[in-house]
N, C-alpha and C. Protein backbone atom coordinates (compact mmCIF):
# COMPACT_ATOMS: atom_id res chain seq x y z
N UNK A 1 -71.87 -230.19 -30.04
CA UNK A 1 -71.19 -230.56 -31.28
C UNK A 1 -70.21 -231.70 -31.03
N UNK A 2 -69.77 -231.61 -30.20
CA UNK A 2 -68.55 -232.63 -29.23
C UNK A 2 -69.46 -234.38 -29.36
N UNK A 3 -70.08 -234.25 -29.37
CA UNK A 3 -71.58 -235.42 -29.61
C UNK A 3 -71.91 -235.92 -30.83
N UNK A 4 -72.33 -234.74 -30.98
CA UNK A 4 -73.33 -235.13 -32.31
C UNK A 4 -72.31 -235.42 -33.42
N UNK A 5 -70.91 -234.97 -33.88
CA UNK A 5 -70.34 -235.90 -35.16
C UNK A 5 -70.14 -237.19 -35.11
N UNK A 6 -69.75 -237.68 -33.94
CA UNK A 6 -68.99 -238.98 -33.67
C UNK A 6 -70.27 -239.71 -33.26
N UNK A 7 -71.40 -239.52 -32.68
CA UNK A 7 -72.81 -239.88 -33.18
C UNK A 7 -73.45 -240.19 -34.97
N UNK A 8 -73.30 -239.33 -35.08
CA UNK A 8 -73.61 -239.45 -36.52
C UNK A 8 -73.05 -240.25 -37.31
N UNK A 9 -72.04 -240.31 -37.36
CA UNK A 9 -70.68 -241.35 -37.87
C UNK A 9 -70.81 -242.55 -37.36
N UNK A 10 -71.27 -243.09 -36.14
CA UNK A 10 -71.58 -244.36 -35.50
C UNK A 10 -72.88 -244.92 -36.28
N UNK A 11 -73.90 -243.87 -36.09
CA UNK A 11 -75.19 -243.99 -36.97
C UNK A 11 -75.36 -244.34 -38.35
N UNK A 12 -74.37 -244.18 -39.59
CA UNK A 12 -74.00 -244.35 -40.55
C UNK A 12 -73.36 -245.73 -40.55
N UNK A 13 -72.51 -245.98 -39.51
CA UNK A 13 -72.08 -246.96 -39.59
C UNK A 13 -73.15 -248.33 -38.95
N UNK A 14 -73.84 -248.10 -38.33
CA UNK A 14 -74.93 -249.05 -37.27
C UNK A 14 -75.85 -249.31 -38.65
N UNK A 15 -76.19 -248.09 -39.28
CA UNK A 15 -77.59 -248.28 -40.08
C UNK A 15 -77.21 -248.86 -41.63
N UNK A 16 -75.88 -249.28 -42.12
CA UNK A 16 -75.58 -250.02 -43.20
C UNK A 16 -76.73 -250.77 -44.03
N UNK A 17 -76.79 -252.25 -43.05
CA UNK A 17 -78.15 -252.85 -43.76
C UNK A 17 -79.21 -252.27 -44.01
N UNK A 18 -79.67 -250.75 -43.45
CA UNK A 18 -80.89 -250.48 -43.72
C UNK A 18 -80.45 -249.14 -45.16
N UNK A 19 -79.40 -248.77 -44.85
CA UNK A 19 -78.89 -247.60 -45.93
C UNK A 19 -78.70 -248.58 -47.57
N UNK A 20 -78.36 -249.81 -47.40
CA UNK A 20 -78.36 -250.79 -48.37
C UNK A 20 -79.46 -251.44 -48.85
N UNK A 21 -80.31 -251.64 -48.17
CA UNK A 21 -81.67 -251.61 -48.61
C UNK A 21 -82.24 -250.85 -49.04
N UNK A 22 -82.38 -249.59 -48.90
CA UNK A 22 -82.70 -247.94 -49.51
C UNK A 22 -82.17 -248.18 -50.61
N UNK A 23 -80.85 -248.23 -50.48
CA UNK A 23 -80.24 -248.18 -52.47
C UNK A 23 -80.45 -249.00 -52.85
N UNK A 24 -80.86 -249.95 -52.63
CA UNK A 24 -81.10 -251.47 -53.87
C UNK A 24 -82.34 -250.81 -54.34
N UNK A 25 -83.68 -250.75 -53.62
CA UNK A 25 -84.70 -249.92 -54.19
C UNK A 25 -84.60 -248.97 -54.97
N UNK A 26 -83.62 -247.91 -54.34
CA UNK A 26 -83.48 -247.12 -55.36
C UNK A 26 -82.80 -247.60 -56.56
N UNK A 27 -81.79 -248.40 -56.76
CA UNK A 27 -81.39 -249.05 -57.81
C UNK A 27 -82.67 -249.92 -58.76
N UNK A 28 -83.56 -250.52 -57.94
CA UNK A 28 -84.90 -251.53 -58.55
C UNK A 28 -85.52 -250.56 -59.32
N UNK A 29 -85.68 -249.03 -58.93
CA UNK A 29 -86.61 -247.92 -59.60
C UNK A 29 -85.93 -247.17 -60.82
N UNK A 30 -84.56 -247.49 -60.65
CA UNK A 30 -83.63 -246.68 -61.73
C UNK A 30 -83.07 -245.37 -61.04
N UNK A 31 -83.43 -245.18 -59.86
CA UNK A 31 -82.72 -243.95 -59.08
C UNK A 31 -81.12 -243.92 -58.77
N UNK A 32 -80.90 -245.18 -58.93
CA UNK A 32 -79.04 -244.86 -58.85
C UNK A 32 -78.39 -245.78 -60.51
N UNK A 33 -77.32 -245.90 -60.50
CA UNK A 33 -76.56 -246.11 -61.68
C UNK A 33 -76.00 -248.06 -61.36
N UNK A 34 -76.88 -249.01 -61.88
CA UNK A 34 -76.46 -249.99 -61.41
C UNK A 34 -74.87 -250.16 -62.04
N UNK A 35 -74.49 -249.61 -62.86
CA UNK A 35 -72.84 -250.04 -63.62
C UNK A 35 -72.04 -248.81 -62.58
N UNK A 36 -72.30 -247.86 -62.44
CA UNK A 36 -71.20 -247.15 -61.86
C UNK A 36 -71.55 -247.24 -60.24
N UNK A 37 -72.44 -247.88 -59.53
CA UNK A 37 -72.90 -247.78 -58.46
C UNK A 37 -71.36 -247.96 -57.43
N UNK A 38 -70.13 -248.53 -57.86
CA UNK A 38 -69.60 -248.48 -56.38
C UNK A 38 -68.96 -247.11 -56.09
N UNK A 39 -69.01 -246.20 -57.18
CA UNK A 39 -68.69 -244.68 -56.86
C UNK A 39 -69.30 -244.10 -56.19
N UNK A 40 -70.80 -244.91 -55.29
CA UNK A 40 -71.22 -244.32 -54.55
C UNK A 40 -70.47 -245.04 -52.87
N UNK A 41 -69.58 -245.62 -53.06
CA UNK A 41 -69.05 -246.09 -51.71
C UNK A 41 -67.25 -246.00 -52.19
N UNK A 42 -67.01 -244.58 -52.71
CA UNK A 42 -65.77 -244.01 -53.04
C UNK A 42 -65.18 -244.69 -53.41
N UNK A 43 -65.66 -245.78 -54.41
CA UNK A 43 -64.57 -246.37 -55.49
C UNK A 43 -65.11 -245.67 -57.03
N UNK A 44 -63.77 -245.64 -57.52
CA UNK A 44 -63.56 -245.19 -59.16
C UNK A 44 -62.83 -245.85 -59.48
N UNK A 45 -63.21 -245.71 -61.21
CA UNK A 45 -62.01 -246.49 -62.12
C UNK A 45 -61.88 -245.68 -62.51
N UNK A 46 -61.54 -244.20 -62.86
CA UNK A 46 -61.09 -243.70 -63.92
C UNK A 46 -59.79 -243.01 -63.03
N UNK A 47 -58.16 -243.15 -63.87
CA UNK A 47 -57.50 -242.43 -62.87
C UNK A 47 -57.49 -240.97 -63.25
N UNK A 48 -56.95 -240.89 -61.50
CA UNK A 48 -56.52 -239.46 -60.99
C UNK A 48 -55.58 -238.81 -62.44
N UNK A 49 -56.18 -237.43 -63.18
CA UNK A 49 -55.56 -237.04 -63.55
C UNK A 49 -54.05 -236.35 -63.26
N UNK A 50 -52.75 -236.30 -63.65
CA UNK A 50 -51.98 -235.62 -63.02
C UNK A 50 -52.33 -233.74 -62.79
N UNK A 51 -51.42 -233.34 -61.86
CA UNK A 51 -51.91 -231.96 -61.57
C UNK A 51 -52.91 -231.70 -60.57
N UNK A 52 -53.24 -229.98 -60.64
CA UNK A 52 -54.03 -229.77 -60.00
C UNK A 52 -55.83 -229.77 -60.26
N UNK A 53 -56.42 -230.35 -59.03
CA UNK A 53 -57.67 -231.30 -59.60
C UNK A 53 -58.56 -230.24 -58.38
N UNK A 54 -59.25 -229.46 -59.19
CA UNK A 54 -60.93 -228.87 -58.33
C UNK A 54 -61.99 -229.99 -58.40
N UNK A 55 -62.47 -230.13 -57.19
CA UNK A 55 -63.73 -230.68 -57.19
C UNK A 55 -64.83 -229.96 -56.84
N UNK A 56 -65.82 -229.81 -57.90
CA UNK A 56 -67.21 -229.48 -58.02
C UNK A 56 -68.26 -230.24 -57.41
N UNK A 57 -69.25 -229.48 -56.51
CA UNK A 57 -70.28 -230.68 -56.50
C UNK A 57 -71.13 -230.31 -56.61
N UNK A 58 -72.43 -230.56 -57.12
CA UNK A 58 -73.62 -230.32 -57.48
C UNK A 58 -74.61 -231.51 -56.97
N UNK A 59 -75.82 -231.15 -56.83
CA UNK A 59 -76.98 -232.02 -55.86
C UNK A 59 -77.64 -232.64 -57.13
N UNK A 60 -78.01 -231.60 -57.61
CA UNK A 60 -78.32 -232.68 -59.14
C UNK A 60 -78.67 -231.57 -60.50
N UNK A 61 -79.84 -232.03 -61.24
CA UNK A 61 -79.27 -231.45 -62.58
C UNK A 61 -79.57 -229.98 -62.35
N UNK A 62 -80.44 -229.25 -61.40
CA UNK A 62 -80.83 -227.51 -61.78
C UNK A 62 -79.37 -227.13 -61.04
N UNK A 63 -78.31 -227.43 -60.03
CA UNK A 63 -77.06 -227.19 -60.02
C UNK A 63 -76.18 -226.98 -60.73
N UNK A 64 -76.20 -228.32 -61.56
CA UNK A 64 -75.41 -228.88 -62.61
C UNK A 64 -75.16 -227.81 -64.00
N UNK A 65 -76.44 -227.61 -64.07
CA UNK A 65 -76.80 -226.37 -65.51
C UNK A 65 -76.11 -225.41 -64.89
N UNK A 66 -76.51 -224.94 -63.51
CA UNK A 66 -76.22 -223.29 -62.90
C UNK A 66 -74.68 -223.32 -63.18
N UNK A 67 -73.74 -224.32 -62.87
CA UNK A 67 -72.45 -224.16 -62.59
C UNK A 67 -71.64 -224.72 -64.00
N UNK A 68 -72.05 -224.86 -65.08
CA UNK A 68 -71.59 -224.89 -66.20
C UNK A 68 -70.52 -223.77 -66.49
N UNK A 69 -71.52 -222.54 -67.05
CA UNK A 69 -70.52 -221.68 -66.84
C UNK A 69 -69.01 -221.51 -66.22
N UNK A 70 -69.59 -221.28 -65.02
CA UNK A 70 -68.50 -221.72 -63.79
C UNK A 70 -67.24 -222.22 -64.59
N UNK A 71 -67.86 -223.78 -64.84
CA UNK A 71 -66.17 -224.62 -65.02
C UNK A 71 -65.57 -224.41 -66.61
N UNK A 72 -66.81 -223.75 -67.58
CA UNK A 72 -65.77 -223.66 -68.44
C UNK A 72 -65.21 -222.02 -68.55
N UNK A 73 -65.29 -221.32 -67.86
CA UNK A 73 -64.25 -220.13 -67.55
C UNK A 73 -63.25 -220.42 -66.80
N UNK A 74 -63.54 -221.52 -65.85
CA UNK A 74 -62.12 -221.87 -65.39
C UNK A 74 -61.46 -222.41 -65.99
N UNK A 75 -61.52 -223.63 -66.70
CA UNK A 75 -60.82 -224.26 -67.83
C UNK A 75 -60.78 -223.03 -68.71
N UNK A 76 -61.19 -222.41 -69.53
CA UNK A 76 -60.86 -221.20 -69.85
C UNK A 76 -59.45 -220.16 -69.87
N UNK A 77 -59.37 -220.07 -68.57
CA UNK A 77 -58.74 -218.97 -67.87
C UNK A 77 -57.33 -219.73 -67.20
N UNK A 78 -57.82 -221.13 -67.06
CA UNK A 78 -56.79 -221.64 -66.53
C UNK A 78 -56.44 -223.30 -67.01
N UNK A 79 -56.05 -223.52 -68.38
CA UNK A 79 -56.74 -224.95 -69.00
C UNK A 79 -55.59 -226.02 -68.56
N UNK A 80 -54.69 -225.70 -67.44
CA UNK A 80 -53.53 -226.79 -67.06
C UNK A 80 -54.55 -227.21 -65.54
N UNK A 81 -55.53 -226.60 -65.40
CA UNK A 81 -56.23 -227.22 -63.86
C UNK A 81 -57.17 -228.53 -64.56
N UNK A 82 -57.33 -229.54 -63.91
CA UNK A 82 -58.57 -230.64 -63.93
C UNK A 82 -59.65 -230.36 -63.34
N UNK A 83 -60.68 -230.86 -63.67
CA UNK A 83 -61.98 -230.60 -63.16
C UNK A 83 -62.37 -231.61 -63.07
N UNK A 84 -63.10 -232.24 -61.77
CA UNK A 84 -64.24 -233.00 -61.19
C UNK A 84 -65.47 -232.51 -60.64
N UNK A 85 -66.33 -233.48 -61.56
CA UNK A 85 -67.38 -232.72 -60.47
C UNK A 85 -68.26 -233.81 -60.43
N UNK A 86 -69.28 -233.75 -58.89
CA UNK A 86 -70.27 -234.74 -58.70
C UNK A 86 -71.32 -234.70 -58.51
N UNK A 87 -72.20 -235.29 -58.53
CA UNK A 87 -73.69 -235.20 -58.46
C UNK A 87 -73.88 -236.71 -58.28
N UNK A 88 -75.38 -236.40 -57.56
CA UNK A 88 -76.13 -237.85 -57.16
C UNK A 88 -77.21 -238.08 -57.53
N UNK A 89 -77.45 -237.46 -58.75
CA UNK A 89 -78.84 -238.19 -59.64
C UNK A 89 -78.36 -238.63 -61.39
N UNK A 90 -79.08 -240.16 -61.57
CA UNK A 90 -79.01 -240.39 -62.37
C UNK A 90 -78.89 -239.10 -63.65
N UNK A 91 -80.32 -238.99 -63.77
CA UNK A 91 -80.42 -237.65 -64.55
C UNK A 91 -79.85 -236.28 -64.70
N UNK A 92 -78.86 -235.75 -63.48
CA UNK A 92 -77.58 -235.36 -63.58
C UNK A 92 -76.58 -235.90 -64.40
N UNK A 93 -76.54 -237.11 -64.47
CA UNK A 93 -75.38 -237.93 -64.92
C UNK A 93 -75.04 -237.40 -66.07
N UNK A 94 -76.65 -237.70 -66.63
CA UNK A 94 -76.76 -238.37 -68.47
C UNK A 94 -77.33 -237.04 -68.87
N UNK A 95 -77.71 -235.71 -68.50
CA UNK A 95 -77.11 -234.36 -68.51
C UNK A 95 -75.81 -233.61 -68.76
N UNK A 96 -75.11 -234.27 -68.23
CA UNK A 96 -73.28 -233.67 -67.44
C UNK A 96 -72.74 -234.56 -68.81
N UNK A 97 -73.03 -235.78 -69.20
CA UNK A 97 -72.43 -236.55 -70.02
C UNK A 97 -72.31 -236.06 -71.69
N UNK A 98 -73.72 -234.98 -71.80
CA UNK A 98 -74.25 -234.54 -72.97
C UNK A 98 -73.18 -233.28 -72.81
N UNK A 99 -73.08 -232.46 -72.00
CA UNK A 99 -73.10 -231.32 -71.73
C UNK A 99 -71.54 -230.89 -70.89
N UNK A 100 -71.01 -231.85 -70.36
CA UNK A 100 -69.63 -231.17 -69.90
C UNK A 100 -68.48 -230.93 -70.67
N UNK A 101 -67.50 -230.04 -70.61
CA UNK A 101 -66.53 -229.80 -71.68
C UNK A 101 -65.51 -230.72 -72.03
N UNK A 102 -64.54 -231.09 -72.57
CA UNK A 102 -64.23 -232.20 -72.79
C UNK A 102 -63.16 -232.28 -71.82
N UNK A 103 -62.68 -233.43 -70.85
CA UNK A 103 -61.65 -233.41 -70.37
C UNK A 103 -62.28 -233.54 -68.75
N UNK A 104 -63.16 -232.95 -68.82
CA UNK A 104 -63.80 -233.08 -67.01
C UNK A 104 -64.28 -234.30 -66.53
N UNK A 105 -63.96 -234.41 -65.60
CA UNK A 105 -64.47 -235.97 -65.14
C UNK A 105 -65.88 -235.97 -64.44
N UNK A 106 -66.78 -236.35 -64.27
CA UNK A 106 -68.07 -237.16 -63.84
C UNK A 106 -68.27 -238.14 -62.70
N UNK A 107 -68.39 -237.90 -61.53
CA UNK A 107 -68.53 -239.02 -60.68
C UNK A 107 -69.71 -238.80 -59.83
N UNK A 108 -69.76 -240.10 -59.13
CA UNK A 108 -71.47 -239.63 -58.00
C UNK A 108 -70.68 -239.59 -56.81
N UNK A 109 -71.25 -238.93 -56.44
CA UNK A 109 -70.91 -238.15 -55.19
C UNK A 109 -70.96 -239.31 -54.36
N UNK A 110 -70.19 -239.99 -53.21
CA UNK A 110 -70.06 -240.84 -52.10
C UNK A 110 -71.29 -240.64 -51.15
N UNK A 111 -71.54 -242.07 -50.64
CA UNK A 111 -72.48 -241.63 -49.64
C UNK A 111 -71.40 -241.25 -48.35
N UNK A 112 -72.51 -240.45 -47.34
CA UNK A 112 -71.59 -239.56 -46.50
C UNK A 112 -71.54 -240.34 -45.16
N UNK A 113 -70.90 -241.53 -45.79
CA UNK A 113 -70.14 -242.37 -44.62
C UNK A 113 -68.71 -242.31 -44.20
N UNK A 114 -67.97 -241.79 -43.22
CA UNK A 114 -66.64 -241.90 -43.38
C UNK A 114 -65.32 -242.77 -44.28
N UNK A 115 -65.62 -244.07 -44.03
CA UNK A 115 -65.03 -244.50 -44.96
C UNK A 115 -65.20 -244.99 -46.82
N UNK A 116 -66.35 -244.09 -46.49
CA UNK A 116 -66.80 -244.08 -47.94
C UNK A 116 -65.93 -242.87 -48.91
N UNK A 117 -66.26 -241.47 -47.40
CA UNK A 117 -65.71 -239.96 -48.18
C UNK A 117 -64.14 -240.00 -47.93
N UNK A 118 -63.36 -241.17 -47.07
CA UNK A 118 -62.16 -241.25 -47.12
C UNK A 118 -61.55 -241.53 -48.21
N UNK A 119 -62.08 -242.68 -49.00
CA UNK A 119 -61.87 -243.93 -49.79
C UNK A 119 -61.83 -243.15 -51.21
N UNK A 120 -62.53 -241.86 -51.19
CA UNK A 120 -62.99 -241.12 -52.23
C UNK A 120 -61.75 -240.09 -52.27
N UNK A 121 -61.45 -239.30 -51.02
CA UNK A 121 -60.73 -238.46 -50.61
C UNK A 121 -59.29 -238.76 -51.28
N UNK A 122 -58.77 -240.28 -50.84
CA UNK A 122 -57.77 -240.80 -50.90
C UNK A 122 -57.42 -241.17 -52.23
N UNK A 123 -57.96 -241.17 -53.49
CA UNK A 123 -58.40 -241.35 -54.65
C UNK A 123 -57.81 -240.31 -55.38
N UNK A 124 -58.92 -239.23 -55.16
CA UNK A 124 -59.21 -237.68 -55.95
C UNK A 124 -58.07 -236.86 -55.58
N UNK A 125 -57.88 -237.14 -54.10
CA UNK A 125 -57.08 -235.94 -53.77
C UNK A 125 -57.23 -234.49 -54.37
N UNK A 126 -58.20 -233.88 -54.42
CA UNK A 126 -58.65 -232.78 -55.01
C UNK A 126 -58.01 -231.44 -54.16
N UNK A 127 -57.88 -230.25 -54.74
CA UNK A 127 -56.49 -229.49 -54.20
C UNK A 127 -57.53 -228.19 -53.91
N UNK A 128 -58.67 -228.24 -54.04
CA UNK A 128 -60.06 -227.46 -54.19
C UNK A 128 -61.46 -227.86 -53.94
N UNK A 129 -62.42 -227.52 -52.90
CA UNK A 129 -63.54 -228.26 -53.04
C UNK A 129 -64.62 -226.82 -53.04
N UNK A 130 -65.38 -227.07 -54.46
CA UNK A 130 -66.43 -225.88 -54.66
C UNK A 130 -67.73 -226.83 -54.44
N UNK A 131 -68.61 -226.27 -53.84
CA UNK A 131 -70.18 -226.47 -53.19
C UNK A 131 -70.84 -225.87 -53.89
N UNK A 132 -71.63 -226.50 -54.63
CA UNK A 132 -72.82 -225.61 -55.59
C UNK A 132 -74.18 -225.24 -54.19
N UNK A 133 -74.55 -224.54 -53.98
CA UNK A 133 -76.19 -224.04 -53.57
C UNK A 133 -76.01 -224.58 -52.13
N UNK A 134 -76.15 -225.92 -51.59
CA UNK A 134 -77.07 -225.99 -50.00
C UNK A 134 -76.73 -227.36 -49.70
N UNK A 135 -76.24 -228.10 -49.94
CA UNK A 135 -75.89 -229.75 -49.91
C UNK A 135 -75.24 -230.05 -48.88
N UNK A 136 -75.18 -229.84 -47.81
CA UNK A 136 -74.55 -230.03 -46.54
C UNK A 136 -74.82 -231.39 -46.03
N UNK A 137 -73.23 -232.36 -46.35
CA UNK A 137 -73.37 -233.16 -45.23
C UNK A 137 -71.81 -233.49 -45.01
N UNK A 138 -72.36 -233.47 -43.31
CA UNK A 138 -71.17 -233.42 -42.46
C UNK A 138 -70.08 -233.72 -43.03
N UNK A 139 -70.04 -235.64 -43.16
CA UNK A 139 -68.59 -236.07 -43.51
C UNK A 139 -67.95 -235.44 -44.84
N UNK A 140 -68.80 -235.42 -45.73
CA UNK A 140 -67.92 -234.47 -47.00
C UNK A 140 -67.58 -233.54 -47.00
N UNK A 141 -68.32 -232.42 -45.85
CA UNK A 141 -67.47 -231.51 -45.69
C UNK A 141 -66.31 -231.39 -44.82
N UNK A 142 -66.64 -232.07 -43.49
CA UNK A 142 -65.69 -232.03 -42.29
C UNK A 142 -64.41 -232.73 -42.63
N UNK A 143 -64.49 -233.45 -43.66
CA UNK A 143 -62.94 -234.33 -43.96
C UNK A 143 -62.58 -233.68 -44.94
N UNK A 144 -62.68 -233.11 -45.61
CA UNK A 144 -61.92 -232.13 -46.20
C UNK A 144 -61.28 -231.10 -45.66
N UNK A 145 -62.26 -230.48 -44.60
CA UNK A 145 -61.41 -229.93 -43.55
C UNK A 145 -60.34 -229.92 -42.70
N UNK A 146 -60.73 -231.20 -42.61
CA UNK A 146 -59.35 -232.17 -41.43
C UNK A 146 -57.99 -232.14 -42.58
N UNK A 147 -58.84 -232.24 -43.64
CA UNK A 147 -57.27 -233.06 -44.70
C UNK A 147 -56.78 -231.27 -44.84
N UNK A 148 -57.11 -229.77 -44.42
CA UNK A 148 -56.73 -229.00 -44.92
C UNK A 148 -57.14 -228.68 -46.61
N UNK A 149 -58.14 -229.31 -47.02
CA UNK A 149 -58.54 -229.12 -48.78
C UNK A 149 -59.24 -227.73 -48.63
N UNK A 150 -59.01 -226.64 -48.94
CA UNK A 150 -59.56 -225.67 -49.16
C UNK A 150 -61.15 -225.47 -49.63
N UNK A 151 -62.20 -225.39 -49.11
CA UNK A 151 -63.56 -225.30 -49.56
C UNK A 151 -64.15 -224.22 -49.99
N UNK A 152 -64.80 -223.86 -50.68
CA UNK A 152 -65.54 -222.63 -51.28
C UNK A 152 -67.29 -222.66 -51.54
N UNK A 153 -68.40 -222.23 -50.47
CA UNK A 153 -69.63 -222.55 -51.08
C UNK A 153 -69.79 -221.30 -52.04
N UNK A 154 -70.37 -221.86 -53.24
CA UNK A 154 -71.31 -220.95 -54.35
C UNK A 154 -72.40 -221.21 -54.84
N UNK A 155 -72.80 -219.55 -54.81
CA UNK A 155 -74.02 -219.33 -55.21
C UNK A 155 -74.95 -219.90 -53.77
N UNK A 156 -74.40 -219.93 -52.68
CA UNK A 156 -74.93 -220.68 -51.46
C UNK A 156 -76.46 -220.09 -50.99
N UNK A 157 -77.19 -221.28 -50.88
CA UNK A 157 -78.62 -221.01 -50.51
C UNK A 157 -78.57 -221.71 -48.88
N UNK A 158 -79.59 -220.88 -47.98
CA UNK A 158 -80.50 -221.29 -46.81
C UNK A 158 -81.97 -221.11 -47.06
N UNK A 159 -82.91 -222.26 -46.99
CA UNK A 159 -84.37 -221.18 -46.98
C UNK A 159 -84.45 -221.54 -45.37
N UNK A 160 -85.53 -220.76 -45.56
CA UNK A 160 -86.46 -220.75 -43.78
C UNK A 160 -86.54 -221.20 -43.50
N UNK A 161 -86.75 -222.86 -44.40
CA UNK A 161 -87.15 -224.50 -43.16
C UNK A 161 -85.99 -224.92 -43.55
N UNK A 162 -84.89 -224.76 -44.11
CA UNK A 162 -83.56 -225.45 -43.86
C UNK A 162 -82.99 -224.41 -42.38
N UNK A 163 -83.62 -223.03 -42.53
CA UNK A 163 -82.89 -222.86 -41.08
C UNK A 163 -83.00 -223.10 -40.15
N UNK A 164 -84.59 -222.80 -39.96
CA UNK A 164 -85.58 -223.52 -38.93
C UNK A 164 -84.71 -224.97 -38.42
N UNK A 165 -84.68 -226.09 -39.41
CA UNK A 165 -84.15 -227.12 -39.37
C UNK A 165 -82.74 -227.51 -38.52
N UNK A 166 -81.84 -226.79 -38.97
CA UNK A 166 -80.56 -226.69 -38.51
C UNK A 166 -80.59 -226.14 -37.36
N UNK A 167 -81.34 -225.33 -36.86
CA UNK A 167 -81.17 -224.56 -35.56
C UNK A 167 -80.96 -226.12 -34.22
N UNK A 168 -81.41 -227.31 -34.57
CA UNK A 168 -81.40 -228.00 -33.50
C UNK A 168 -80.40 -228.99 -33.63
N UNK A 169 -79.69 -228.61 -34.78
CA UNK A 169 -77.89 -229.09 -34.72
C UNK A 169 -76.64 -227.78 -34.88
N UNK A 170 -77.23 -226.61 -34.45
CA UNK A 170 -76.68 -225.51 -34.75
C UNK A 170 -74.97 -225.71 -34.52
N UNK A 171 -74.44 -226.43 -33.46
CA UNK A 171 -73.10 -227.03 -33.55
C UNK A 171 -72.89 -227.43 -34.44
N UNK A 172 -73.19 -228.32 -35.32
CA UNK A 172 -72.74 -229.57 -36.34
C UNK A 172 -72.59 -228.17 -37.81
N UNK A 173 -73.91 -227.45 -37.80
CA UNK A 173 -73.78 -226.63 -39.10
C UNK A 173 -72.95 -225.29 -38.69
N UNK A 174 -72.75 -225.38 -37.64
CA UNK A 174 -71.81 -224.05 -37.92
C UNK A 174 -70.10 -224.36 -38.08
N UNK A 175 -69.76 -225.53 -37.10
CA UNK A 175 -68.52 -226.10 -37.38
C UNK A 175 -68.43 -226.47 -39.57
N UNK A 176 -69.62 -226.78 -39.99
CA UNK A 176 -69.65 -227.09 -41.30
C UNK A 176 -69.30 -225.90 -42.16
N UNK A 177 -70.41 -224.77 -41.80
CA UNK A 177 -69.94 -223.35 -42.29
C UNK A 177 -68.45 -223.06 -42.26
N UNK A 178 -67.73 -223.25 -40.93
CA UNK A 178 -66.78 -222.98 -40.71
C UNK A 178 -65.74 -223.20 -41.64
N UNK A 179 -65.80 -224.65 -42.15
CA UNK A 179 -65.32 -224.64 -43.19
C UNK A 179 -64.50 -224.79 -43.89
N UNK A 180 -65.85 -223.73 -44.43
CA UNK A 180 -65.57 -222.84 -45.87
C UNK A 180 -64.05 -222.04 -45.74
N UNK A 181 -63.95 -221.83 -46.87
CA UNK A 181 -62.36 -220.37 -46.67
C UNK A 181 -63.67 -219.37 -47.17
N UNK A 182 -64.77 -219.28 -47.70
CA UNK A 182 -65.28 -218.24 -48.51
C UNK A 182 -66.79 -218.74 -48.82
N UNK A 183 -67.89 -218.25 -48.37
CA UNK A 183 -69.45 -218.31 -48.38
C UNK A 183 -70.02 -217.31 -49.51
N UNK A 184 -70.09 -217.99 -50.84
CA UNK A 184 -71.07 -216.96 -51.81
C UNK A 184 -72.05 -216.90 -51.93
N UNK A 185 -73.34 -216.48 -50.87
CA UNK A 185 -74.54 -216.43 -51.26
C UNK A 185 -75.31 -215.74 -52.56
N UNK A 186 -76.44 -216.63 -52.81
CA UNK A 186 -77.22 -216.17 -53.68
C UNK A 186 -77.92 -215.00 -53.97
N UNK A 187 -78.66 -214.64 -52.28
CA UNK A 187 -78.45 -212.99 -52.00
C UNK A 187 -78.34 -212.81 -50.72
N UNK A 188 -78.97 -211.71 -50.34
CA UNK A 188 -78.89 -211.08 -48.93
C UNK A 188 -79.54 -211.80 -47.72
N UNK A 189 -81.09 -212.62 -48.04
CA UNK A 189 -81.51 -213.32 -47.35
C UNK A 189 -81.06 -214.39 -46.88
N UNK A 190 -80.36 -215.19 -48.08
CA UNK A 190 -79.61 -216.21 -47.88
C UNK A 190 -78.11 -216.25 -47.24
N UNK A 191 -77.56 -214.93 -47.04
CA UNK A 191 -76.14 -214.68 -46.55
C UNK A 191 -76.51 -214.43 -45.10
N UNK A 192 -77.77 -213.46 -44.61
CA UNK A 192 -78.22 -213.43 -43.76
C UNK A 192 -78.40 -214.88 -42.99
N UNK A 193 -79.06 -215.79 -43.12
CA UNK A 193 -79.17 -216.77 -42.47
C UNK A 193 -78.33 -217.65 -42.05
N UNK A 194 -77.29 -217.87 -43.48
CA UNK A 194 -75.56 -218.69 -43.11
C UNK A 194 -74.96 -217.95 -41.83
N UNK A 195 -74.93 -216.69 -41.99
CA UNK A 195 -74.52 -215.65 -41.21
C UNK A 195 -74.66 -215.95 -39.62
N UNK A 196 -76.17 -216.14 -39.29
CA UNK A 196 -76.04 -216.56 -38.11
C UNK A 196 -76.89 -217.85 -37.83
């Protein structure tokens, strides 16, 4: 594990021109947001609400629906908190845009380059970070960690070839598990596998 972050983080940083070429394509196909695109390299225009600010994240729109609920019982129950939440598909977006309660903010999730999830970090300052389902990557989680931001996965999924998978960075995902303050799996199979 002592390796592989500060590897990974070099790798992100080495592979730029080719990670920038990926998104222009994906931008040429309509897969990213050419007007809001630098929120994917942790710039925003919209400001930091005052107060305390949860950040939500969701992978894309079957998340997005699941955790609806979710944020309007918290706004609900508690309507002086802010809500952020992110996702990285277009079609998330313009979903969340139809469909979120009024007052919550909308952003795409940073790519998981350090000074991308800093730049974002340093921004949001979010006082809460909730994980919808299975979305694990390193820098968004591990710097939240460092900064002390409290994390929470829900509704948390593993299948068999994400475990299979992970077993040959089992350092990197368990320091990630780690975390968490609190792991809500989906069920028993899936708690089972975070588990070990």
């Amino acid at each position: 594990m002592t390796v592989l972050l500060p590897l990974y983080r070099i790798l992100s940083v080495l592979s730029a021109p080719a990670i920038s070429w990926y998104l222009q394509r994906r931008m040429d196909r309509g897969k990213e947001d050419r007007v809001r695109f630098n929120e994917r390299k942790g710039i925003g225009y919209i400001p930091r609400p005052k107060g305390a600010l949860i950040w939500v994240h969701c992978a894309s729109v079957g998340e997005s629906v699941t955790v609806l609920p979710l944020i309007e019982a918290l706004i609900g129950k508690h309507p002086e908190i802010n809500v952020m939440i992110t996702t990285g598909t277009v079609t998330s977006a313009k979903l969340l845009e139809e469909r979120l309660p009024e007052g919550v903010i909308h952003q795409y999730i940073p790519i998981d380059r350090k000074s991308y999830v800093c730049r974002f970090l340093d921004r949001w300052r979010p006082d809460l970070v909730l994980w919808i389902e299975s979305e694990f990557w390193p820098n968004l989680i591990l710097i939240p960690n460092e900064r002390h931001i409290p994390q929470v996965l829900v509704n948390g999924r593993m299948s068999p070839e994400s475990y299979s998978s992970w077993q040959y960075f089992r350092g990197l995902i368990t320091r990630m598990l780690e975390s968490f303050e609190l792991c809500l799996a989906q069920g028993e199979a899936d708690a089972t596998r975070l588990r070990q």
